[in-house]
Protein backbone atom coordinates (compact mmCIF):
# COMPACT_ATOMS: atom_id res chain seq x y z
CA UNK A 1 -5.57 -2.04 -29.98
CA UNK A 2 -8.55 -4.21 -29.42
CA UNK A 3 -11.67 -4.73 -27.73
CA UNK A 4 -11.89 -7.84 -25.53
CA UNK A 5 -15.01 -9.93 -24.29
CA UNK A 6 -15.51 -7.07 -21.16
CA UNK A 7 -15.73 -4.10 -24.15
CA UNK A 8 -12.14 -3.08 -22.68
CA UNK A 9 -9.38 -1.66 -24.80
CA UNK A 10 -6.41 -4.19 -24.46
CA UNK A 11 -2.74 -4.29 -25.98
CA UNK A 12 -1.55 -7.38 -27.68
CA UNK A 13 1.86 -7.83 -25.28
CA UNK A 14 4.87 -9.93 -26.10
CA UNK A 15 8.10 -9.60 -23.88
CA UNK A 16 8.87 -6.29 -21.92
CA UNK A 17 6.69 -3.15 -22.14
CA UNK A 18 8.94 -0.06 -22.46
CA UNK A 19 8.16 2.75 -19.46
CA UNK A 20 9.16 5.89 -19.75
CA UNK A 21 11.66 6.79 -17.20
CA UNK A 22 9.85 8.20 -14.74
CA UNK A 23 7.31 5.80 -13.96
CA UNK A 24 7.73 2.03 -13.11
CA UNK A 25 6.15 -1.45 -14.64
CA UNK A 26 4.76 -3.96 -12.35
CA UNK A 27 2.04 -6.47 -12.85
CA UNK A 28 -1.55 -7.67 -10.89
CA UNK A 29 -2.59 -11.00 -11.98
CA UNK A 30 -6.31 -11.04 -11.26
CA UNK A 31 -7.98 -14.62 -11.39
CA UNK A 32 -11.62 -14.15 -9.80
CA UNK A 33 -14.38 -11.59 -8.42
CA UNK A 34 -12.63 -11.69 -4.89
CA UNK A 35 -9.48 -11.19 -5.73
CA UNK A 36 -10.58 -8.31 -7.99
CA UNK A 37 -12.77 -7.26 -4.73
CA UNK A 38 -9.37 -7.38 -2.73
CA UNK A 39 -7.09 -5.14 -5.02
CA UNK A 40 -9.73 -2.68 -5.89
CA UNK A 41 -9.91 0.60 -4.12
CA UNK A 42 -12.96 2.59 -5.22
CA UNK A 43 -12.49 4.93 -2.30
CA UNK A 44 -9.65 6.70 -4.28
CA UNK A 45 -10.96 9.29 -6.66
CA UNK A 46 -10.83 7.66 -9.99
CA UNK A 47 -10.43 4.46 -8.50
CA UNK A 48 -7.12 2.49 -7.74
CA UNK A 49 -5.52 -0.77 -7.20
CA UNK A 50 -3.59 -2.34 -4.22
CA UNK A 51 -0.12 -3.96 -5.80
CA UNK A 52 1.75 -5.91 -4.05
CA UNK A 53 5.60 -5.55 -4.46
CA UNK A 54 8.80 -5.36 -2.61
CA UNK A 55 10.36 -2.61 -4.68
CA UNK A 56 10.86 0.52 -3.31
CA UNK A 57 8.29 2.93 -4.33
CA UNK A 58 7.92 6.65 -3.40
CA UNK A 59 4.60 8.84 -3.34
CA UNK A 60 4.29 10.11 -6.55
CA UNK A 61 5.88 7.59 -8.55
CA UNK A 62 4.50 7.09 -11.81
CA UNK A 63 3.67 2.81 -12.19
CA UNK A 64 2.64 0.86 -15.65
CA UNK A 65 0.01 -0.99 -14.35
CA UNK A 66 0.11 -4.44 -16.39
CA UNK A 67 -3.22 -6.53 -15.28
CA UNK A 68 -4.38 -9.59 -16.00
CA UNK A 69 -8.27 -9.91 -15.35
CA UNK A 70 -9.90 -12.55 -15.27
CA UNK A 71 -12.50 -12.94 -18.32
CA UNK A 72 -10.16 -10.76 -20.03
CA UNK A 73 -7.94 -13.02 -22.81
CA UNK A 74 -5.08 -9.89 -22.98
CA UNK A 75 -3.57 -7.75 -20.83
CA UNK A 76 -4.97 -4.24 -19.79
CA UNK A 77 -2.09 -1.95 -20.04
CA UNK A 78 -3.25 1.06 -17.50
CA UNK A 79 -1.30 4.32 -15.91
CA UNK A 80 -1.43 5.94 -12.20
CA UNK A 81 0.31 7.07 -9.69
CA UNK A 82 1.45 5.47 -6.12
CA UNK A 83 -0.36 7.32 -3.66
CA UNK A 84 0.88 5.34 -0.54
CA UNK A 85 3.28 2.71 0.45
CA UNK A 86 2.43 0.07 2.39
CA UNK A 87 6.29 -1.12 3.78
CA UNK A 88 7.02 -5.21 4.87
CA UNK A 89 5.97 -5.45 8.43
CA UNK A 90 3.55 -2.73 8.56
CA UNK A 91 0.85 -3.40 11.37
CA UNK A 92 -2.34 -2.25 9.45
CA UNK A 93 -1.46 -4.62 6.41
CA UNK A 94 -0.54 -8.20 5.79
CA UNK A 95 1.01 -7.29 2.32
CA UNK A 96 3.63 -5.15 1.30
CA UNK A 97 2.98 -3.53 -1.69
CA UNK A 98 2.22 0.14 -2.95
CA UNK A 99 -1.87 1.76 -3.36
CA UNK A 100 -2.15 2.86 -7.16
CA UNK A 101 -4.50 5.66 -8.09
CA UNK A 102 -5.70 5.22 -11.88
CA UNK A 103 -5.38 8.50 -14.55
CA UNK A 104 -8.49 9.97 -14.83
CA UNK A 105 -8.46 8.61 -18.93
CA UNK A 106 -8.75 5.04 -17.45
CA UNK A 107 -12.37 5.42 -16.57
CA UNK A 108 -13.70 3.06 -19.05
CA UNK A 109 -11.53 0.03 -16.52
CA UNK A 110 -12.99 1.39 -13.46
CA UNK A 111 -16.90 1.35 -14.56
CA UNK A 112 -16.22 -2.19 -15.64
CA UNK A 113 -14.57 -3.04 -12.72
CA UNK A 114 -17.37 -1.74 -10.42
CA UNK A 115 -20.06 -3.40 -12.63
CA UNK A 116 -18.06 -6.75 -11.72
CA UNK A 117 -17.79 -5.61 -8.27
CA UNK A 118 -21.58 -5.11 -8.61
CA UNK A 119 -22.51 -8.47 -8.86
CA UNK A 120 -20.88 -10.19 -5.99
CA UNK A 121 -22.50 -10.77 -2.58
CA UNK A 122 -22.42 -7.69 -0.43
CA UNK A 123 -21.16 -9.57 2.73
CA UNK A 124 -18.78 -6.63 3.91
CA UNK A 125 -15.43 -9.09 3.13
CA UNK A 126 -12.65 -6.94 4.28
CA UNK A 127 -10.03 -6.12 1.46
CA UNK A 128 -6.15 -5.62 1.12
CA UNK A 129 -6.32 -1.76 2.41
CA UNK A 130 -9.15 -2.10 4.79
């Protein structure tokens, strides 16, 4: 393990990462402070991420989180658990995809995140989820 430029622990990843088999692996490829702004959630308690994905997900499901963040050289390797499903042609979102709640031991990700977050206009943009 290894720090990166952000202070965040990252994983050096080559190829597949293995999952247990109860949870899934998916991926968020974060290139700038708005898209972070739209996948972020820091209404859920310990903070969360919106994912887009057509695979079937159910409430509970245990997800890999695999992100690439900007400003960040590796990728953050981080756990949580789907908390709702957001199904292709759903009228309240444009995106399918699934709404990730962190584990509570990925804190150190979500203070960075909202330090980011901190720094960008407050102009009310809407997000992914609202």
């Amino acid at each position: 393990m290894e720090k990166n430029k952000l202070g965040l622990t990252t994983k050096r990843i080559v190829g597949d990462i293995p999952v247990d088999s109860d949870s899934y692996s998916c991926s968020l490829n974060i290139k700038n402070q708005n898209e972070l702004h739209q996948h972020f959630m820091p209404f859920v308690k310990g903070g969360g991420f919106f994912v887009p994905s057509k695979h079937s997900f159910s409430l509970g499901d245990g997800v890999q989180l695999r992100l690439s963040l900007f400003l960040a050289e590796d990728l953050i390797v981080i756990e949580g658990k789907v908390i709702w499903v957001s199904f292709n042609g759903d009228s309240s979102l444009d995106s399918q995809g699934v709404g990730v709640q962190l584990s509570a031991s990925e804190s150190e990700i979500v203070t960075t995140i909202k330090c980011l977050l901190d720094d960008m206009p407050q102009n009310h943009k809407s997000t992914l989820t609202m």
